[in-house]
PDB file of N, CA and C in Angstrom:
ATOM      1  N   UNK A   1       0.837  -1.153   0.000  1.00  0.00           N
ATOM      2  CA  UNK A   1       0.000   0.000   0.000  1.00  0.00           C
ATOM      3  C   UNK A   1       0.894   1.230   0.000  1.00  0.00           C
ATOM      4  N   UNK A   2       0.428   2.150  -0.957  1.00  0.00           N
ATOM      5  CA  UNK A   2       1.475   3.500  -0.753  1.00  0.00           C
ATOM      6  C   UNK A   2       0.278   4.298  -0.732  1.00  0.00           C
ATOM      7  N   UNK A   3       0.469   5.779   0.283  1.00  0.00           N
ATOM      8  CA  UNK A   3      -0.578   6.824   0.703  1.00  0.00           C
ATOM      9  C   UNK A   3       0.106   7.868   0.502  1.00  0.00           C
ATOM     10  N   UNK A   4      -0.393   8.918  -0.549  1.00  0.00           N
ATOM     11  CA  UNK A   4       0.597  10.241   0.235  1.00  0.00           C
ATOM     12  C   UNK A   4      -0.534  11.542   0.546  1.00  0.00           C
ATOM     13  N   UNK A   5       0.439  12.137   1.274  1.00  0.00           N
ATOM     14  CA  UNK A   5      -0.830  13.074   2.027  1.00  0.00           C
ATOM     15  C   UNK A   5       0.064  13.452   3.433  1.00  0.00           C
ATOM     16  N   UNK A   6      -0.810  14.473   4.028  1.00  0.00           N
ATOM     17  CA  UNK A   6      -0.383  14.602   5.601  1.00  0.00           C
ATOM     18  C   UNK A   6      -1.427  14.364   6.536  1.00  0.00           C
ATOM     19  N   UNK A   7      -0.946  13.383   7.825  1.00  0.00           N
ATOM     20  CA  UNK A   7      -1.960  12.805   8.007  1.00  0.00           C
ATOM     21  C   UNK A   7      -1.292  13.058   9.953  1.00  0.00           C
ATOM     22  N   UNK A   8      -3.138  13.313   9.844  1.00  0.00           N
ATOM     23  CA  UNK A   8      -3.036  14.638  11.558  1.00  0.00           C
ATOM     24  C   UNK A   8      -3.825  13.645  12.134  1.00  0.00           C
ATOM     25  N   UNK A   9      -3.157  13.099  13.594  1.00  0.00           N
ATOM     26  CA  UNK A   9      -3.749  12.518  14.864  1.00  0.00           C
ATOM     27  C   UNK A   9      -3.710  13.597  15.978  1.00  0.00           C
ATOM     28  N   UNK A  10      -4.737  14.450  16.032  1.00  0.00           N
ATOM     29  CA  UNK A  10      -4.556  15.926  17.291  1.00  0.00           C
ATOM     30  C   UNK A  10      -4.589  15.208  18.559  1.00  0.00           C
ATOM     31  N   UNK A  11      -5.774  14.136  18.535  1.00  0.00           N
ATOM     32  CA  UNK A  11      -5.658  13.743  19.859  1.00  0.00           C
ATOM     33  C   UNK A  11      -5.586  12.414  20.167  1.00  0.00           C
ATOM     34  N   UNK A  12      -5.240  11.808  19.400  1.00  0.00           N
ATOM     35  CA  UNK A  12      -5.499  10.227  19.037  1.00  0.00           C
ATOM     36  C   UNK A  12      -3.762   9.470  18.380  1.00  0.00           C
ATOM     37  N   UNK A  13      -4.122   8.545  18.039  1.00  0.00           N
ATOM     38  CA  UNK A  13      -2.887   8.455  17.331  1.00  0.00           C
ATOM     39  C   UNK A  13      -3.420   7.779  16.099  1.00  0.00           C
ATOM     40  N   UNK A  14      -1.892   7.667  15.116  1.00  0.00           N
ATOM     41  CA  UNK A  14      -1.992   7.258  13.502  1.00  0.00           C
ATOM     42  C   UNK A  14      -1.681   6.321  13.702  1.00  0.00           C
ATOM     43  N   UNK A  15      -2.295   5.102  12.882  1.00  0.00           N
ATOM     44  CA  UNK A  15      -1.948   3.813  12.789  1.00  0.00           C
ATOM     45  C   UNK A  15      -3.087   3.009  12.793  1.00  0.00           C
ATOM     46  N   UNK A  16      -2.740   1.570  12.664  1.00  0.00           N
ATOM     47  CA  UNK A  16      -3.606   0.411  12.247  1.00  0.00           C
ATOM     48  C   UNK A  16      -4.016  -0.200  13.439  1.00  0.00           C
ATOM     49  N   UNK A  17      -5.348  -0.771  13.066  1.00  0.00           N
ATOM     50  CA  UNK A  17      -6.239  -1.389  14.576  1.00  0.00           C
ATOM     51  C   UNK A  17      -5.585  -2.928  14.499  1.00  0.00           C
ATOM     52  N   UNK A  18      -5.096  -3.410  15.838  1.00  0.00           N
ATOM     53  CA  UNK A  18      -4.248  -4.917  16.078  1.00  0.00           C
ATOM     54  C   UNK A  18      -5.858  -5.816  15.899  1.00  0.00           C
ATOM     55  N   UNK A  19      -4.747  -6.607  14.841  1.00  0.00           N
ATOM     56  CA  UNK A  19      -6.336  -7.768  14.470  1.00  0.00           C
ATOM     57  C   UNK A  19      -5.450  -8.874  14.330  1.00  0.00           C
ATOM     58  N   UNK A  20      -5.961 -10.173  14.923  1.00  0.00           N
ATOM     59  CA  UNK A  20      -5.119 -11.250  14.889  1.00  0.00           C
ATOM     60  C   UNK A  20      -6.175 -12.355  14.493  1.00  0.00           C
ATOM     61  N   UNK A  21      -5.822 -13.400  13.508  1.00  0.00           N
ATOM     62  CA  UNK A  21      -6.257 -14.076  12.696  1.00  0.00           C
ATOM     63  C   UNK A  21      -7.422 -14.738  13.785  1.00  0.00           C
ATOM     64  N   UNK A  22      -7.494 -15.174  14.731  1.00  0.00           N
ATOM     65  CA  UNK A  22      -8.569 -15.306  15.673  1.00  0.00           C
ATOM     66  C   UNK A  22      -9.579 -14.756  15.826  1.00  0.00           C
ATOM     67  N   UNK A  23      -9.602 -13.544  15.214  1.00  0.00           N
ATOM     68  CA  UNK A  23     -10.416 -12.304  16.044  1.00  0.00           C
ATOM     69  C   UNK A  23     -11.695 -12.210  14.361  1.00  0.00           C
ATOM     70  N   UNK A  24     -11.371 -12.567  13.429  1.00  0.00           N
ATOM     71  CA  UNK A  24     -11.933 -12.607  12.058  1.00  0.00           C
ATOM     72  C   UNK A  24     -12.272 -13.925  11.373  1.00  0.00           C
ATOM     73  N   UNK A  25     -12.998 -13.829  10.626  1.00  0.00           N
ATOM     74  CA  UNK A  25     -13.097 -15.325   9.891  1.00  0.00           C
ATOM     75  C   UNK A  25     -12.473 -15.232   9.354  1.00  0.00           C
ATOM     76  N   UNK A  26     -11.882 -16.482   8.808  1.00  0.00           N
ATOM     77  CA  UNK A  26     -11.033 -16.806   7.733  1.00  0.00           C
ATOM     78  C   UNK A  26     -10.834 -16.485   6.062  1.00  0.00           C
ATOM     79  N   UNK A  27     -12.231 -15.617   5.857  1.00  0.00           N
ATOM     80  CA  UNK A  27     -12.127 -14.833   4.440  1.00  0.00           C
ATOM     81  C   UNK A  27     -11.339 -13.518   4.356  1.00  0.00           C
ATOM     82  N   UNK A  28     -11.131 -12.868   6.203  1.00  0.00           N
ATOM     83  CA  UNK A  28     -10.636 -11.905   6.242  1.00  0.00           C
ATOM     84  C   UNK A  28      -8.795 -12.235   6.733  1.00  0.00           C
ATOM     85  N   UNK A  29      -8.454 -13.486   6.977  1.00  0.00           N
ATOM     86  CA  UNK A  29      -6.957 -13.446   6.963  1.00  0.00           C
ATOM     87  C   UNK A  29      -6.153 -12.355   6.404  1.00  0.00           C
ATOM     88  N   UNK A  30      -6.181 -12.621   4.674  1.00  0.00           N
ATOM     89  CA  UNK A  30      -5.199 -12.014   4.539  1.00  0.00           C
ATOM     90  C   UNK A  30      -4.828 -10.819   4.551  1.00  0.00           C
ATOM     91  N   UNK A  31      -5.672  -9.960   5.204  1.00  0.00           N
ATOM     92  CA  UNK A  31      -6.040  -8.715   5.463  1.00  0.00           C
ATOM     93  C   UNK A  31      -5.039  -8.395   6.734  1.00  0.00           C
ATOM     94  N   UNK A  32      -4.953  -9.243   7.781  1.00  0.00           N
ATOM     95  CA  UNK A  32      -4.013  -8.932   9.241  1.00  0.00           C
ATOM     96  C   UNK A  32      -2.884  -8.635   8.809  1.00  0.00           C
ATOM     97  N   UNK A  33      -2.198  -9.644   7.640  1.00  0.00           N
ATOM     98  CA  UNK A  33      -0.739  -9.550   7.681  1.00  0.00           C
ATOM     99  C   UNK A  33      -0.731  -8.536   6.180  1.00  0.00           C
ATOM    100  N   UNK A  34      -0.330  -8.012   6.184  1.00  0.00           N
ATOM    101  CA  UNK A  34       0.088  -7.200   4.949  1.00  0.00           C
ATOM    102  C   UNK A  34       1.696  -7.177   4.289  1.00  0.00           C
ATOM    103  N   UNK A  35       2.017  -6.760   3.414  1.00  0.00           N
ATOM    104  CA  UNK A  35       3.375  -6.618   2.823  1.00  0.00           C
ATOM    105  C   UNK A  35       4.288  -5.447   3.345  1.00  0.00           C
ATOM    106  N   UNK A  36       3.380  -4.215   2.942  1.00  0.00           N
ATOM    107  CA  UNK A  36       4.510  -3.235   2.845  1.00  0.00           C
ATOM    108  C   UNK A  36       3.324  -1.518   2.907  1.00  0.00           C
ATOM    109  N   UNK A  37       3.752  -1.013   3.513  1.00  0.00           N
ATOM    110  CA  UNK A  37       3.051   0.410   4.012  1.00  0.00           C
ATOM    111  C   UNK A  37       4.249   1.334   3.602  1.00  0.00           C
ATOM    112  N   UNK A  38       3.997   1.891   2.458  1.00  0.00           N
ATOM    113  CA  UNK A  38       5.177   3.497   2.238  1.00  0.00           C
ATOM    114  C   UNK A  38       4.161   4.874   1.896  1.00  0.00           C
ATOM    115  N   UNK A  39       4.812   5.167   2.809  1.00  0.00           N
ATOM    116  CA  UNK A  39       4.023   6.758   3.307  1.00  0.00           C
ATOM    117  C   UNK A  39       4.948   7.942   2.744  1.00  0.00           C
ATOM    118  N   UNK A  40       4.393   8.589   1.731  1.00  0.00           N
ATOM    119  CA  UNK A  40       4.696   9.874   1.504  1.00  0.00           C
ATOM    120  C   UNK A  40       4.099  11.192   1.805  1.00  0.00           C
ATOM    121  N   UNK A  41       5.114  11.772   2.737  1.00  0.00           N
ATOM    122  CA  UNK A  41       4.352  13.145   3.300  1.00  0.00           C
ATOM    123  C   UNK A  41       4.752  13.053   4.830  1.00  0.00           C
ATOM    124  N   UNK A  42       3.543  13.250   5.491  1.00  0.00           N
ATOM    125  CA  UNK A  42       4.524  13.581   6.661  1.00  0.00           C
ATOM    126  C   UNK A  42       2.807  13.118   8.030  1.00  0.00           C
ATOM    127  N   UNK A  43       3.401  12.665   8.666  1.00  0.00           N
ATOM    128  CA  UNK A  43       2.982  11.635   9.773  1.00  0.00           C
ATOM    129  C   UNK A  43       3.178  12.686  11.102  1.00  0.00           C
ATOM    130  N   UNK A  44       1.612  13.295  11.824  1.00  0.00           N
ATOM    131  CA  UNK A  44       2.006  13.986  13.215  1.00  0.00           C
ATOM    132  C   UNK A  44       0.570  13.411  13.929  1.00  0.00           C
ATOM    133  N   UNK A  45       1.241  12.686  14.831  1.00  0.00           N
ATOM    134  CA  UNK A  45       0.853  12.218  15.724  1.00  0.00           C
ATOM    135  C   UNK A  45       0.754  12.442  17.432  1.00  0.00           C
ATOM    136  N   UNK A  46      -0.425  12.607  17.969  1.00  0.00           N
ATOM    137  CA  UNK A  46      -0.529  12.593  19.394  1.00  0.00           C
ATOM    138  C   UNK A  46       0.285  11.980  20.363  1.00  0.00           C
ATOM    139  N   UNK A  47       0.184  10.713  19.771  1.00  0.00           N
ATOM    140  CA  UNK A  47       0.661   8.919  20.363  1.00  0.00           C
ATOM    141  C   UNK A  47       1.277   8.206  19.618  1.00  0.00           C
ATOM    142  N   UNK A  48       1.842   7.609  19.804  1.00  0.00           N
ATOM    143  CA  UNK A  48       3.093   6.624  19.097  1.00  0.00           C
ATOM    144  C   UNK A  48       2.059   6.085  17.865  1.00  0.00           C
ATOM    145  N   UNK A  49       2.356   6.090  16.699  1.00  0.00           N
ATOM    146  CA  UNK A  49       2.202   5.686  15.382  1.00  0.00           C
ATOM    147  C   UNK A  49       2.431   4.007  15.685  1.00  0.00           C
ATOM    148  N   UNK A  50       1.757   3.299  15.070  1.00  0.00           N
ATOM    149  CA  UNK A  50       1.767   1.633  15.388  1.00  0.00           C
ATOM    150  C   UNK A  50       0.818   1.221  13.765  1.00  0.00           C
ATOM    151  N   UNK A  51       1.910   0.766  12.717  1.00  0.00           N
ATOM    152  CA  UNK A  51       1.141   0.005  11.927  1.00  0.00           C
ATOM    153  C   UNK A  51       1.818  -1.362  11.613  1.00  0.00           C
ATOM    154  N   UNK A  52       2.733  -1.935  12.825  1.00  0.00           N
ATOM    155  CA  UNK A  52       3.060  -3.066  12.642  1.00  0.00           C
ATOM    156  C   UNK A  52       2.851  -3.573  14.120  1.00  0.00           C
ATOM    157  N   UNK A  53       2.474  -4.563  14.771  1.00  0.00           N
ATOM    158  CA  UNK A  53       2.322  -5.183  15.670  1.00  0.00           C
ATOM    159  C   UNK A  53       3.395  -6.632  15.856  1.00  0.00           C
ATOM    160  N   UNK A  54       4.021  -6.454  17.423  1.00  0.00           N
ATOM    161  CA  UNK A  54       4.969  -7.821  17.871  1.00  0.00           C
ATOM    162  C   UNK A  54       4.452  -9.328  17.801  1.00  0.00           C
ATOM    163  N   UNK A  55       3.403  -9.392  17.118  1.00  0.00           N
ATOM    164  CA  UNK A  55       2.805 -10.707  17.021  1.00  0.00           C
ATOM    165  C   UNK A  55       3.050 -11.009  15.176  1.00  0.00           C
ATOM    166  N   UNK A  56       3.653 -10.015  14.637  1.00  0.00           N
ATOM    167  CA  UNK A  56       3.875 -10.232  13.394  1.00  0.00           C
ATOM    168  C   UNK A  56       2.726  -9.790  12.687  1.00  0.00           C
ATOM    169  N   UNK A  57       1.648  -9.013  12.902  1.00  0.00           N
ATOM    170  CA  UNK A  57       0.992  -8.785  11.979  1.00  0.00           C
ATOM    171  C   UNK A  57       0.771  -7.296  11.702  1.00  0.00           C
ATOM    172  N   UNK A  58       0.016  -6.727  10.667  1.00  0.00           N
ATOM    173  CA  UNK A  58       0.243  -5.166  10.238  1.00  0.00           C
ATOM    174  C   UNK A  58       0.892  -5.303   9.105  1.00  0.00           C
ATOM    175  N   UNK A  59       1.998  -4.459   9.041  1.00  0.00           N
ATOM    176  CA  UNK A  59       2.505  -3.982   7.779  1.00  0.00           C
ATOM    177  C   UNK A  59       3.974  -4.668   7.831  1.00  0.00           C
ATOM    178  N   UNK A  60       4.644  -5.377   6.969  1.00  0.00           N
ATOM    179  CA  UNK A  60       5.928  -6.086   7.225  1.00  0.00           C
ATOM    180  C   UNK A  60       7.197  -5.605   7.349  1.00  0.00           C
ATOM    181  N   UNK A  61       6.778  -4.352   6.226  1.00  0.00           N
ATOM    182  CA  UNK A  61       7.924  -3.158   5.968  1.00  0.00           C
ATOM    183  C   UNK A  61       7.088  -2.171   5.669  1.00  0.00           C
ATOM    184  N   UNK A  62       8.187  -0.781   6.211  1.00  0.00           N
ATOM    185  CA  UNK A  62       7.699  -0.018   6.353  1.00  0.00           C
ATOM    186  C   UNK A  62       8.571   1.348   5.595  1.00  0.00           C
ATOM    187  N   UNK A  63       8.261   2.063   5.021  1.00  0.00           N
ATOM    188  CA  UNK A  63       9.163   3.251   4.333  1.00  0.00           C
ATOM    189  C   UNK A  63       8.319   4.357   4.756  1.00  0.00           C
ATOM    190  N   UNK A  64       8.897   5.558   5.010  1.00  0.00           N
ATOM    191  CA  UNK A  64       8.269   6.788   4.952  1.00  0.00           C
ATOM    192  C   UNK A  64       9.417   7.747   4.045  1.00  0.00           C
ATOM    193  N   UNK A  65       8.543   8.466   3.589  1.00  0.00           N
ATOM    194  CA  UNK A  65       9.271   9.388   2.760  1.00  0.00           C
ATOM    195  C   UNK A  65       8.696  10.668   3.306  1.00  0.00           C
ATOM    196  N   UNK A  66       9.664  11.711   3.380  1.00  0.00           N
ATOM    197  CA  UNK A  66       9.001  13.074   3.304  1.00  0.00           C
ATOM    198  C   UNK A  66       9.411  14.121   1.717  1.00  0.00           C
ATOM    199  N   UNK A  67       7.516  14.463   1.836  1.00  0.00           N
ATOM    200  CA  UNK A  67       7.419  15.128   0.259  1.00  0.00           C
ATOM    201  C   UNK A  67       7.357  16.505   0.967  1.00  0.00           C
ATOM    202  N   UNK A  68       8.650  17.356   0.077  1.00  0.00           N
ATOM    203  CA  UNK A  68       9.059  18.659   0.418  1.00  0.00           C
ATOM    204  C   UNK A  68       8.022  19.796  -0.602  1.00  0.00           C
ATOM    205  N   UNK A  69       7.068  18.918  -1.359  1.00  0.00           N
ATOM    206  CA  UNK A  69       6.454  19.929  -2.082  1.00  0.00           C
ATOM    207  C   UNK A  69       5.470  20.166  -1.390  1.00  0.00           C
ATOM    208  N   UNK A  70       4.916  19.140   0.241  1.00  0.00           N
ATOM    209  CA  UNK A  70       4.305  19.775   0.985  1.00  0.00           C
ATOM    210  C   UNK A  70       4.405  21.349   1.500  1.00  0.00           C
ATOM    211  N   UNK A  71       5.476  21.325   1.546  1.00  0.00           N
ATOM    212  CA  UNK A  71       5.805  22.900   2.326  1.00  0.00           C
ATOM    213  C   UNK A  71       5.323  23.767   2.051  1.00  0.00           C
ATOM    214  N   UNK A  72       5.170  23.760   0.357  1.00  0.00           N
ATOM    215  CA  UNK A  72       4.946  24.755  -0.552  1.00  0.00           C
ATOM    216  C   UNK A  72       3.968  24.825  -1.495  1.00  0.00           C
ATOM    217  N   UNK A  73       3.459  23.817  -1.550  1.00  0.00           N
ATOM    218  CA  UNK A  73       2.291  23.840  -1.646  1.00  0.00           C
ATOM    219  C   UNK A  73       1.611  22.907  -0.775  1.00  0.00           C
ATOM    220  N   UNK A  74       0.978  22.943   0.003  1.00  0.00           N
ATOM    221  CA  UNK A  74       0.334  21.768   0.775  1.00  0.00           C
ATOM    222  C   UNK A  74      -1.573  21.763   0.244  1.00  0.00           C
ATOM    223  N   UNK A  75      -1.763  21.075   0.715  1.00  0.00           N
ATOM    224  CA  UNK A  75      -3.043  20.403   0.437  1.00  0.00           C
ATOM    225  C   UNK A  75      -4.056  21.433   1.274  1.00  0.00           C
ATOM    226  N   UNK A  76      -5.804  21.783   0.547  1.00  0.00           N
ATOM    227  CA  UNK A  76      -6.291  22.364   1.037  1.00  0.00           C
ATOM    228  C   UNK A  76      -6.762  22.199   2.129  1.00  0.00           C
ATOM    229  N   UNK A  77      -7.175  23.046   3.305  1.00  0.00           N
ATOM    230  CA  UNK A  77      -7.087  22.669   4.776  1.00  0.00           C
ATOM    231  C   UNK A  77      -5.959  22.230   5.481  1.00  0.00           C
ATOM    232  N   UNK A  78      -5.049  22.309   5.158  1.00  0.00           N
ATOM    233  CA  UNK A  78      -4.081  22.114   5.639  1.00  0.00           C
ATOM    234  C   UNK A  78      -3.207  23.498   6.877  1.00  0.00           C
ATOM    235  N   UNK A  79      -3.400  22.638   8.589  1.00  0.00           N
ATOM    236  CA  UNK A  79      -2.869  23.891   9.392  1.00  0.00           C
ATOM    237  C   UNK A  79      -1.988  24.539   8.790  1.00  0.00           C
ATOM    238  N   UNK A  80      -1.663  26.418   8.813  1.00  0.00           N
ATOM    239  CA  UNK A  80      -0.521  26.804   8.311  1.00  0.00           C
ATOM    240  C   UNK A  80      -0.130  27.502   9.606  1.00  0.00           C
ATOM    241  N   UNK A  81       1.337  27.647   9.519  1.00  0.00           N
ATOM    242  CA  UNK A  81       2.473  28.119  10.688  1.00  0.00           C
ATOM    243  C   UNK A  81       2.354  30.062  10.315  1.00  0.00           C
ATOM    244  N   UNK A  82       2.373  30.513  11.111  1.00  0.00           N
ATOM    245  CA  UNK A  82       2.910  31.919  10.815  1.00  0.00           C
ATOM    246  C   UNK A  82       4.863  31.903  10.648  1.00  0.00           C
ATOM    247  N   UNK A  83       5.040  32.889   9.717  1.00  0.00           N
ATOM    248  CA  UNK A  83       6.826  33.180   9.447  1.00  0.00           C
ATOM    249  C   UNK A  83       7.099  33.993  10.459  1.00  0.00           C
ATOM    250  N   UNK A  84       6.446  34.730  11.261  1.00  0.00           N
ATOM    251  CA  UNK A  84       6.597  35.561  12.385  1.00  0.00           C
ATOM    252  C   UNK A  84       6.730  34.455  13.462  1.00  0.00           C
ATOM    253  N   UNK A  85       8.005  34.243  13.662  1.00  0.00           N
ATOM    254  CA  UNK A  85       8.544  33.483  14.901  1.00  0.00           C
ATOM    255  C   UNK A  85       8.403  33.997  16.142  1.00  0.00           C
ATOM    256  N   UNK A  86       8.109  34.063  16.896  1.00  0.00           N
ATOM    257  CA  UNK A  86       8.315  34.584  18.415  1.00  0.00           C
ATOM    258  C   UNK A  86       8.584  33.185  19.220  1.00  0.00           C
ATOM    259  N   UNK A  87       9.194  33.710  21.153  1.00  0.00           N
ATOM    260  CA  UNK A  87       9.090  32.343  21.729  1.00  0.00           C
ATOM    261  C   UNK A  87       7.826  32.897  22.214  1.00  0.00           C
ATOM    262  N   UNK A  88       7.030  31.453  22.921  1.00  0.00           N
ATOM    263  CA  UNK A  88       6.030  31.417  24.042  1.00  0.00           C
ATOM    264  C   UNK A  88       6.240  30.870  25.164  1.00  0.00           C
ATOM    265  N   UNK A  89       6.027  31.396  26.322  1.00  0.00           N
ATOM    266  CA  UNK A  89       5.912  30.614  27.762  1.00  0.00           C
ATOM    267  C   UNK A  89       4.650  30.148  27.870  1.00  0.00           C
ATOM    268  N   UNK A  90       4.734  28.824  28.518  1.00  0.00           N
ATOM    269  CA  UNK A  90       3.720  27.711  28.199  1.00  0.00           C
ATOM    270  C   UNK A  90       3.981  27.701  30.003  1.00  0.00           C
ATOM    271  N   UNK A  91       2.763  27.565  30.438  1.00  0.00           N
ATOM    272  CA  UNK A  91       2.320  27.058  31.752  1.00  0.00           C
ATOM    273  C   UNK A  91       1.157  26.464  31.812  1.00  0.00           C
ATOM    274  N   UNK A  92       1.775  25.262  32.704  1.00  0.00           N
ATOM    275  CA  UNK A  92       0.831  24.209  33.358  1.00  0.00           C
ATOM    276  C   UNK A  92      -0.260  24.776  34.314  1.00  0.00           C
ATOM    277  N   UNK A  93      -1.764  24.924  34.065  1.00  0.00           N
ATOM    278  CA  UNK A  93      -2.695  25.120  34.696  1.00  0.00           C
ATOM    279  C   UNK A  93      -2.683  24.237  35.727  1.00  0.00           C
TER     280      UNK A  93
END
């Protein structure tokens, strides 16, 4: 599977739901284990990103690429940064 895009977890995280050949009938096997996940663009996440699981199933390999034509042109709706840098003090309520 290849995706490209930028892909926003604000409060959640990015990644694949753990499904183990038990949990599905057997028409849906080959669906747990997959080949290969390459991601172009750029991955921001809340929580740890998980699209391979220690039981061996998910994605087998994994590539990410970052596409720099995001920067400059990015996709509509896409958060934009102000060029006016300042610092901020951040306090814990």
């Amino acid at each position: 599977m290849e995706i490209h895009g930028i892909f926003i977890a604000q409060s959640g995280h990015y990644g694949r739901d753990f499904f183990s050949t038990s949990d599905l009938t057997s028409q849906y096997d080959q669906y747990v284990t997959r080949n290969q996940l390459t991601t172009v663009g750029t991955v921001v996440s809340n929580g740890r990103t998980g699209t391979a699981w220690s039981n061996g199933t998910g994605f087998q390999t994994r590539l990410d690429y970052y596409d720099q034509q995001l920067a400059f042109s990015p996709p509509p709706f896409t958060p934009t940064a102000s060029t006016d840098y300042k610092f901020a003090l951040w306090r814990e309520q």
